[in-house]
C-alpha atoms as a PDB file:
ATOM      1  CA  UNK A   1     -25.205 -26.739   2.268  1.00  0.00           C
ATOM      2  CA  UNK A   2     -23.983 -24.900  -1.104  1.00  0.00           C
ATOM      3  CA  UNK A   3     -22.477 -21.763  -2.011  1.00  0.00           C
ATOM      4  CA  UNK A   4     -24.476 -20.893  -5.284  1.00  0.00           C
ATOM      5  CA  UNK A   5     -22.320 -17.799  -6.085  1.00  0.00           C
ATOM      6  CA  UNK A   6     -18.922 -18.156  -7.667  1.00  0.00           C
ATOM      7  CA  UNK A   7     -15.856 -15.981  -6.275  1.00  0.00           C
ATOM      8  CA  UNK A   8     -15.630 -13.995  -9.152  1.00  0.00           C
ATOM      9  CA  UNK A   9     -19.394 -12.708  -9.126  1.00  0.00           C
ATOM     10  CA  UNK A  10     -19.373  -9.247  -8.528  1.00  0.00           C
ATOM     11  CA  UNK A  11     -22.079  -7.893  -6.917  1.00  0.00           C
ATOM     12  CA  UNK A  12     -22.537  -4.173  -5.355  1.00  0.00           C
ATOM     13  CA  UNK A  13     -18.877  -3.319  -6.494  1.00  0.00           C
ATOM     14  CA  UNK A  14     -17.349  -6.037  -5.083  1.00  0.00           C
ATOM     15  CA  UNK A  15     -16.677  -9.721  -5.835  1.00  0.00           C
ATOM     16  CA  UNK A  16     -17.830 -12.820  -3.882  1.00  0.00           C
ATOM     17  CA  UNK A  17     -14.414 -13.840  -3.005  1.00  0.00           C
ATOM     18  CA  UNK A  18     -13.357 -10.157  -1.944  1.00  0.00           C
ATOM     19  CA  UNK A  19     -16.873  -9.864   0.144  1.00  0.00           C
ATOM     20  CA  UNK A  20     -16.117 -13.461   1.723  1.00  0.00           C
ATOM     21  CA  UNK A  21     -12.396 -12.148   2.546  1.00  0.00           C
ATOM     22  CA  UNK A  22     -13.369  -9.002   4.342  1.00  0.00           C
ATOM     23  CA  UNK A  23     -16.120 -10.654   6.563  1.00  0.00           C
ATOM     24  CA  UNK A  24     -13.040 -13.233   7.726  1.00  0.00           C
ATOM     25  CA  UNK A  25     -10.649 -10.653   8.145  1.00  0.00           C
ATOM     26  CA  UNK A  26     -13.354  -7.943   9.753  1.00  0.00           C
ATOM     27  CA  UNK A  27     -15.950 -10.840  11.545  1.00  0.00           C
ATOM     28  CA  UNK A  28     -13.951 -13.751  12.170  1.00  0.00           C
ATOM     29  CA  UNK A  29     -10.683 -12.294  13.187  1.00  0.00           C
ATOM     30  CA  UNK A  30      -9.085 -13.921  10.191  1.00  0.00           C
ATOM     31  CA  UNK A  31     -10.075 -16.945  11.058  1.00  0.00           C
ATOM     32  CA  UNK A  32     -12.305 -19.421   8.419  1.00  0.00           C
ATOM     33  CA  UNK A  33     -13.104 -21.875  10.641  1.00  0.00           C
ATOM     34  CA  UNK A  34     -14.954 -19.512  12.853  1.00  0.00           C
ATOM     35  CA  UNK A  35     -17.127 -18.480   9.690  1.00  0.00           C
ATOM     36  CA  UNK A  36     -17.907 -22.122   9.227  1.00  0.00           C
ATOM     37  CA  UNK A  37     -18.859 -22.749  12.657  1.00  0.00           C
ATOM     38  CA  UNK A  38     -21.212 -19.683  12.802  1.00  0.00           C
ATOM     39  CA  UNK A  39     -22.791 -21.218   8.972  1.00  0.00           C
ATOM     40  CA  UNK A  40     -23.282 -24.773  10.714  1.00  0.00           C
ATOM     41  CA  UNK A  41     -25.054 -23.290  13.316  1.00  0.00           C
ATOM     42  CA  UNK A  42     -27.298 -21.159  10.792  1.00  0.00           C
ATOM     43  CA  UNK A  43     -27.753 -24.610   8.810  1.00  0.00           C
ATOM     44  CA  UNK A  44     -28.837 -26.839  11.963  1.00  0.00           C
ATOM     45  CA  UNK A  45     -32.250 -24.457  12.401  1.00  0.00           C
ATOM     46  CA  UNK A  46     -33.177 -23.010   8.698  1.00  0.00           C
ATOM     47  CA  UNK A  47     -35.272 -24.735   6.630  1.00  0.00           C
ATOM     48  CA  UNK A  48     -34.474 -26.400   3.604  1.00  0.00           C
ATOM     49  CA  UNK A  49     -34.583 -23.796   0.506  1.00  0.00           C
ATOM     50  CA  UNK A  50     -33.502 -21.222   2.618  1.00  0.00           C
ATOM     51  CA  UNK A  51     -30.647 -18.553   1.712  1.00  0.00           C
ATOM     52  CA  UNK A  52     -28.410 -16.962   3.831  1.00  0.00           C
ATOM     53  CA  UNK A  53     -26.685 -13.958   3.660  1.00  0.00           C
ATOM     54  CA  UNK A  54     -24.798 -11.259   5.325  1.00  0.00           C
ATOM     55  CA  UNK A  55     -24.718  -7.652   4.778  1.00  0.00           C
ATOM     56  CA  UNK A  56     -23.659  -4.365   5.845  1.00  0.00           C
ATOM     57  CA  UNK A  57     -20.244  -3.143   7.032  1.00  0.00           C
ATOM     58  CA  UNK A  58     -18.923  -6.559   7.697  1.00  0.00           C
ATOM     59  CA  UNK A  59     -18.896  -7.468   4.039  1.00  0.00           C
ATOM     60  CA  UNK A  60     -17.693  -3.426   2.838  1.00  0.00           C
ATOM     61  CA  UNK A  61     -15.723  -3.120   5.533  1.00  0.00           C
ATOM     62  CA  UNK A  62     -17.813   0.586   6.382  1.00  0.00           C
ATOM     63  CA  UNK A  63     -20.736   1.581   8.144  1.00  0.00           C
ATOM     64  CA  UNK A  64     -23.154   2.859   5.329  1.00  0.00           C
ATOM     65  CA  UNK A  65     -24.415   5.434   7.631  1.00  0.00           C
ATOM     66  CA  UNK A  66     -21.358   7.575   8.338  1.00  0.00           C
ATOM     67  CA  UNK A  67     -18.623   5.430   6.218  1.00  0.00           C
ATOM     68  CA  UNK A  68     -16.748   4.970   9.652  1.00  0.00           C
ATOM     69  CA  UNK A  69     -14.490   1.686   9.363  1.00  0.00           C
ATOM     70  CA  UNK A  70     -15.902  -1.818  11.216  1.00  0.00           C
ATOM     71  CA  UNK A  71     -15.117  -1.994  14.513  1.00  0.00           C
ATOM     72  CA  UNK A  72     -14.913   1.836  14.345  1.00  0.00           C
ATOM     73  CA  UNK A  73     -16.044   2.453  17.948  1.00  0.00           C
ATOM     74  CA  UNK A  74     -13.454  -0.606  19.503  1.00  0.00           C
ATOM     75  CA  UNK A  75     -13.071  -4.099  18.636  1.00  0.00           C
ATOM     76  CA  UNK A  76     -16.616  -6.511  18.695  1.00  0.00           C
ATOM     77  CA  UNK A  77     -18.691  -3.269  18.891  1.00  0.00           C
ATOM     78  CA  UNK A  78     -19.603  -3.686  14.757  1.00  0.00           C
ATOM     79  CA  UNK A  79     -22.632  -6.013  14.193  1.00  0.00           C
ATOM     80  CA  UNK A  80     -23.635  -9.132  11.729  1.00  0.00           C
ATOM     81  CA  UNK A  81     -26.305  -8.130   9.814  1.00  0.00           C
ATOM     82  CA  UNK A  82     -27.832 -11.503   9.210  1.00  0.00           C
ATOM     83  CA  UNK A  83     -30.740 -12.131   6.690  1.00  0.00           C
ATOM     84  CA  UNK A  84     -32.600 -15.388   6.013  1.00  0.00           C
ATOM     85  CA  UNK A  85     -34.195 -15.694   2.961  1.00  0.00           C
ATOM     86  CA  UNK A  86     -36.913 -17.600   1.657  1.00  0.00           C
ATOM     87  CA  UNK A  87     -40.565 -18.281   2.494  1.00  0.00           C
ATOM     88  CA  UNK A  88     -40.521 -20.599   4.969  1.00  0.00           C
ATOM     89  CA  UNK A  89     -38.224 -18.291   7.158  1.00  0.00           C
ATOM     90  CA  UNK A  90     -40.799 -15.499   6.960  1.00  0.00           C
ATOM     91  CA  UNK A  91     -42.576 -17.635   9.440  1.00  0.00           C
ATOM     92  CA  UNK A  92     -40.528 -17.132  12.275  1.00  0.00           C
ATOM     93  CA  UNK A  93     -41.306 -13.916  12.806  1.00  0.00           C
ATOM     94  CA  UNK A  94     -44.392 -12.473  14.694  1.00  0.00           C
ATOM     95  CA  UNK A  95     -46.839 -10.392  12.772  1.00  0.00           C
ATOM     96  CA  UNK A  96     -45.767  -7.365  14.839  1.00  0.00           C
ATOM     97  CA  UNK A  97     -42.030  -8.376  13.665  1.00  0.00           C
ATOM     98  CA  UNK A  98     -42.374  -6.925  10.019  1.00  0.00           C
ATOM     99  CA  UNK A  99     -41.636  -4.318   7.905  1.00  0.00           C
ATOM    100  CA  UNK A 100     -43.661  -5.356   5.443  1.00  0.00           C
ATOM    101  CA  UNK A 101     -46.017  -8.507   6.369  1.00  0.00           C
ATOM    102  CA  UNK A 102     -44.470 -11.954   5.354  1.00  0.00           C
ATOM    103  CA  UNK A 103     -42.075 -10.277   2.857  1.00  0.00           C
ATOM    104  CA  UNK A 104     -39.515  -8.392   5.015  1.00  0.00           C
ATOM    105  CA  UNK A 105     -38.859  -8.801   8.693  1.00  0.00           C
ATOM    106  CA  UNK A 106     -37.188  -6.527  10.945  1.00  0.00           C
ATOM    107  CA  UNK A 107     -34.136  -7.378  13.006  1.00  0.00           C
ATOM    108  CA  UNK A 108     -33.983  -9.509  15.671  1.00  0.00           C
ATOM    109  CA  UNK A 109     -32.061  -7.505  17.793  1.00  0.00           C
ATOM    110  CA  UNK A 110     -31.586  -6.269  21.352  1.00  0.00           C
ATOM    111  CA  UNK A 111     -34.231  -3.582  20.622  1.00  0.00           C
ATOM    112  CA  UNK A 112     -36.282  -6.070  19.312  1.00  0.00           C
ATOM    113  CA  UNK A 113     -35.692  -9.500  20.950  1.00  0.00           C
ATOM    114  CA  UNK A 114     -39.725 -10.788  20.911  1.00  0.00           C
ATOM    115  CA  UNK A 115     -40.365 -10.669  17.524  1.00  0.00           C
ATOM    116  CA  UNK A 116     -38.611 -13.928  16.715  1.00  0.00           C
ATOM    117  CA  UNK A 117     -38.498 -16.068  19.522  1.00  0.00           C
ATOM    118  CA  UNK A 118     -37.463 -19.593  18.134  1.00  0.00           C
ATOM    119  CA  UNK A 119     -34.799 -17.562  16.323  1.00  0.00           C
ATOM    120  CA  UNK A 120     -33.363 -16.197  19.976  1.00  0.00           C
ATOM    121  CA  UNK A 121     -31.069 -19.479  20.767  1.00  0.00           C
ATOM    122  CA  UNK A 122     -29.601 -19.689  17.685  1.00  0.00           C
ATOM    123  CA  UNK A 123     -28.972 -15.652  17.650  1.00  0.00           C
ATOM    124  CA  UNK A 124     -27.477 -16.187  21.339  1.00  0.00           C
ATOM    125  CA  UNK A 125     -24.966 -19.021  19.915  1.00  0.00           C
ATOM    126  CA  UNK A 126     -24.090 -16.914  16.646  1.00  0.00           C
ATOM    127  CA  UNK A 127     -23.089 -13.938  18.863  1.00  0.00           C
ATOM    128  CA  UNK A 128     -20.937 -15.925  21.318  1.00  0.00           C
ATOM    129  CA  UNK A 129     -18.923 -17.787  17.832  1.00  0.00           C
ATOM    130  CA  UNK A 130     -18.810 -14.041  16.638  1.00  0.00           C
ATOM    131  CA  UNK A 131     -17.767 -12.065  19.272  1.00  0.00           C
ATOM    132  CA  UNK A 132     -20.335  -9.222  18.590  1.00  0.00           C
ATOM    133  CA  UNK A 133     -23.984  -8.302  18.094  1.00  0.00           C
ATOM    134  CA  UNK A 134     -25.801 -10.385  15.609  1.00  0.00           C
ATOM    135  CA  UNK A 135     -28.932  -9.322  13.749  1.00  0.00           C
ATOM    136  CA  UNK A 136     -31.196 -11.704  12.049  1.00  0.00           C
ATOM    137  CA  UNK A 137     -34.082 -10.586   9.279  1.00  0.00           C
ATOM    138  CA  UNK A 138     -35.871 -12.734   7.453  1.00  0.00           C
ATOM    139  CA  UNK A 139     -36.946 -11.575   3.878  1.00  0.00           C
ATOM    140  CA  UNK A 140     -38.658 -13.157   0.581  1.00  0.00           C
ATOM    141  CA  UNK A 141     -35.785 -13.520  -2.415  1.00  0.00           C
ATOM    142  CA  UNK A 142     -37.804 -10.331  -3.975  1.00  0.00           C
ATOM    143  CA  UNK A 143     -36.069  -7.934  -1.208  1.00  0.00           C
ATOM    144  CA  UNK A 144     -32.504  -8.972  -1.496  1.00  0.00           C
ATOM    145  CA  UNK A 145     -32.986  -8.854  -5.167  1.00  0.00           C
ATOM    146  CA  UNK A 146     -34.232  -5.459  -5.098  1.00  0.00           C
ATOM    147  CA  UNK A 147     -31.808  -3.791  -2.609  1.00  0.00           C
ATOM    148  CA  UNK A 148     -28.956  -5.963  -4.553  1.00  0.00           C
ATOM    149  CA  UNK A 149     -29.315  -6.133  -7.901  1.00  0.00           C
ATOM    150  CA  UNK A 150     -31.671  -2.365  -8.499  1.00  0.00           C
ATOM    151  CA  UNK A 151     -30.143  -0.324  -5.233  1.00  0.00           C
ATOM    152  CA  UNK A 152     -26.233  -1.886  -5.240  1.00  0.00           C
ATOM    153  CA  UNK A 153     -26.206  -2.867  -1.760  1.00  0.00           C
ATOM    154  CA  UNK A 154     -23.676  -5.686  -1.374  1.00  0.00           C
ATOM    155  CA  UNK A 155     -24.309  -8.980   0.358  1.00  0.00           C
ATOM    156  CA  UNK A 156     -22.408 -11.860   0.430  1.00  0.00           C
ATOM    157  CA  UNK A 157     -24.435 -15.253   0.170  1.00  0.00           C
ATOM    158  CA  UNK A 158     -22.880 -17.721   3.003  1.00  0.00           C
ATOM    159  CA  UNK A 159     -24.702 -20.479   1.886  1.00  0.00           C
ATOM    160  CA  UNK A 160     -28.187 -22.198   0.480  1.00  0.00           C
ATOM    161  CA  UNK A 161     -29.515 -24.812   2.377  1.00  0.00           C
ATOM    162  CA  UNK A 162     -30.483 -27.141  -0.898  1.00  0.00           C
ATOM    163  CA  UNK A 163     -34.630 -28.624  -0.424  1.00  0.00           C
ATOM    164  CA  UNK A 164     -33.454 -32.041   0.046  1.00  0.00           C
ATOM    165  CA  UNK A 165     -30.883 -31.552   2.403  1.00  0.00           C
ATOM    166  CA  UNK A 166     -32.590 -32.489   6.087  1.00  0.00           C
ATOM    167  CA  UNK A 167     -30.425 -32.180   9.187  1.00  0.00           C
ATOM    168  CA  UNK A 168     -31.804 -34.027  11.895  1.00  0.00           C
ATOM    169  CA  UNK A 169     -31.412 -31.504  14.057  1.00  0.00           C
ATOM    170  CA  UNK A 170     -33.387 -28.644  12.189  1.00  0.00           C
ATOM    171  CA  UNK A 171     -36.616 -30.358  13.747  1.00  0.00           C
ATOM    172  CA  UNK A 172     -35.196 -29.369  17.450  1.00  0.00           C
ATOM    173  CA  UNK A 173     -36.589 -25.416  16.164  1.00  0.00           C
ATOM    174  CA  UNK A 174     -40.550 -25.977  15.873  1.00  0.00           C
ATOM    175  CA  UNK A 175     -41.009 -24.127  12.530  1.00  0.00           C
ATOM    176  CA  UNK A 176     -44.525 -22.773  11.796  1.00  0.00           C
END
């Protein structure tokens, strides 16, 4: 696991480091080593090559919809907006689970908890580390360039998952 993004990128207005700082203090409760549980547990099922990232009011620290502050409606009420990218994570979606076929997923969420169903544990343990809903997309690096680099919208990368890098463990999640 990497961090391909130095701290003093800035990206949609804000730096790495600053981004990384408000999802502690917002997400985590302030605390770093919750982060890095909730990234080991992303690492033990993604497949190598994969990128993940985090967006939305966790990393700006306000809900895009109305501007209203994280946690706005009481504390753990604010969710992770989780997005996997890369090709390979495409495939855990069902067909009926995209946006756009094998380019951009939508959440796994409570409204939609079938259209992922390998990803369900692993959304189950990220929500009881975090405290709070947790959202996972999957998307092709095409997406997160567009909405990042043309449309501003600030993510923070947590970490890439380098192609040689095999955790035992990932082969407990039967990837298509």
């Amino acid at each position: 696991m990497i961090d391909p993004v130095p701290d003093e990128l800035v990206q949609g207005g804000l730096s790495e480091q600053q981004k990384r700082e408000n999802v502690i203090r917002l997400a985590f409760g302030g605390q770093k080593e919750r982060l890095d549980q909730f990234c080991a547990e992303i690492e033990r099922v993604v497949p190598p090559g994969t990128m993940v990232v985090l967006r939305g009011s966790a990393v700006t620290g306000r809900r895009w919809k109305d501007d209203a502050p994280f946690d706005s409606d009481g504390p753990g009420t604010s969710d992770l907006d989780l997005t996997l990218v890369g090709p390979d994570t495409v495939g855990f979606f069902t067909l009926s689970g995209f946006f756009v076929p094998g380019v951009h997923s939508r959440p796994l969420s409570d409204e939609d908890p079938d259209i992922a169903p390998q990803l369900v544990p692993l959304r189950n343990r990220l929500m009881q580390l975090a405290g709070r809903p947790v959202n996972i997309q999957a998307s092709r690096d095409i997406v997160i360039q567009f909405r990042g680099n043309m449309l501003g919208q600030p993510y923070l990368t947590l970490f890439e998952k380098i192609e040689d890098a095999r955790d035992a463990s990932a082969s407990d999640l039967q990837h298509p």
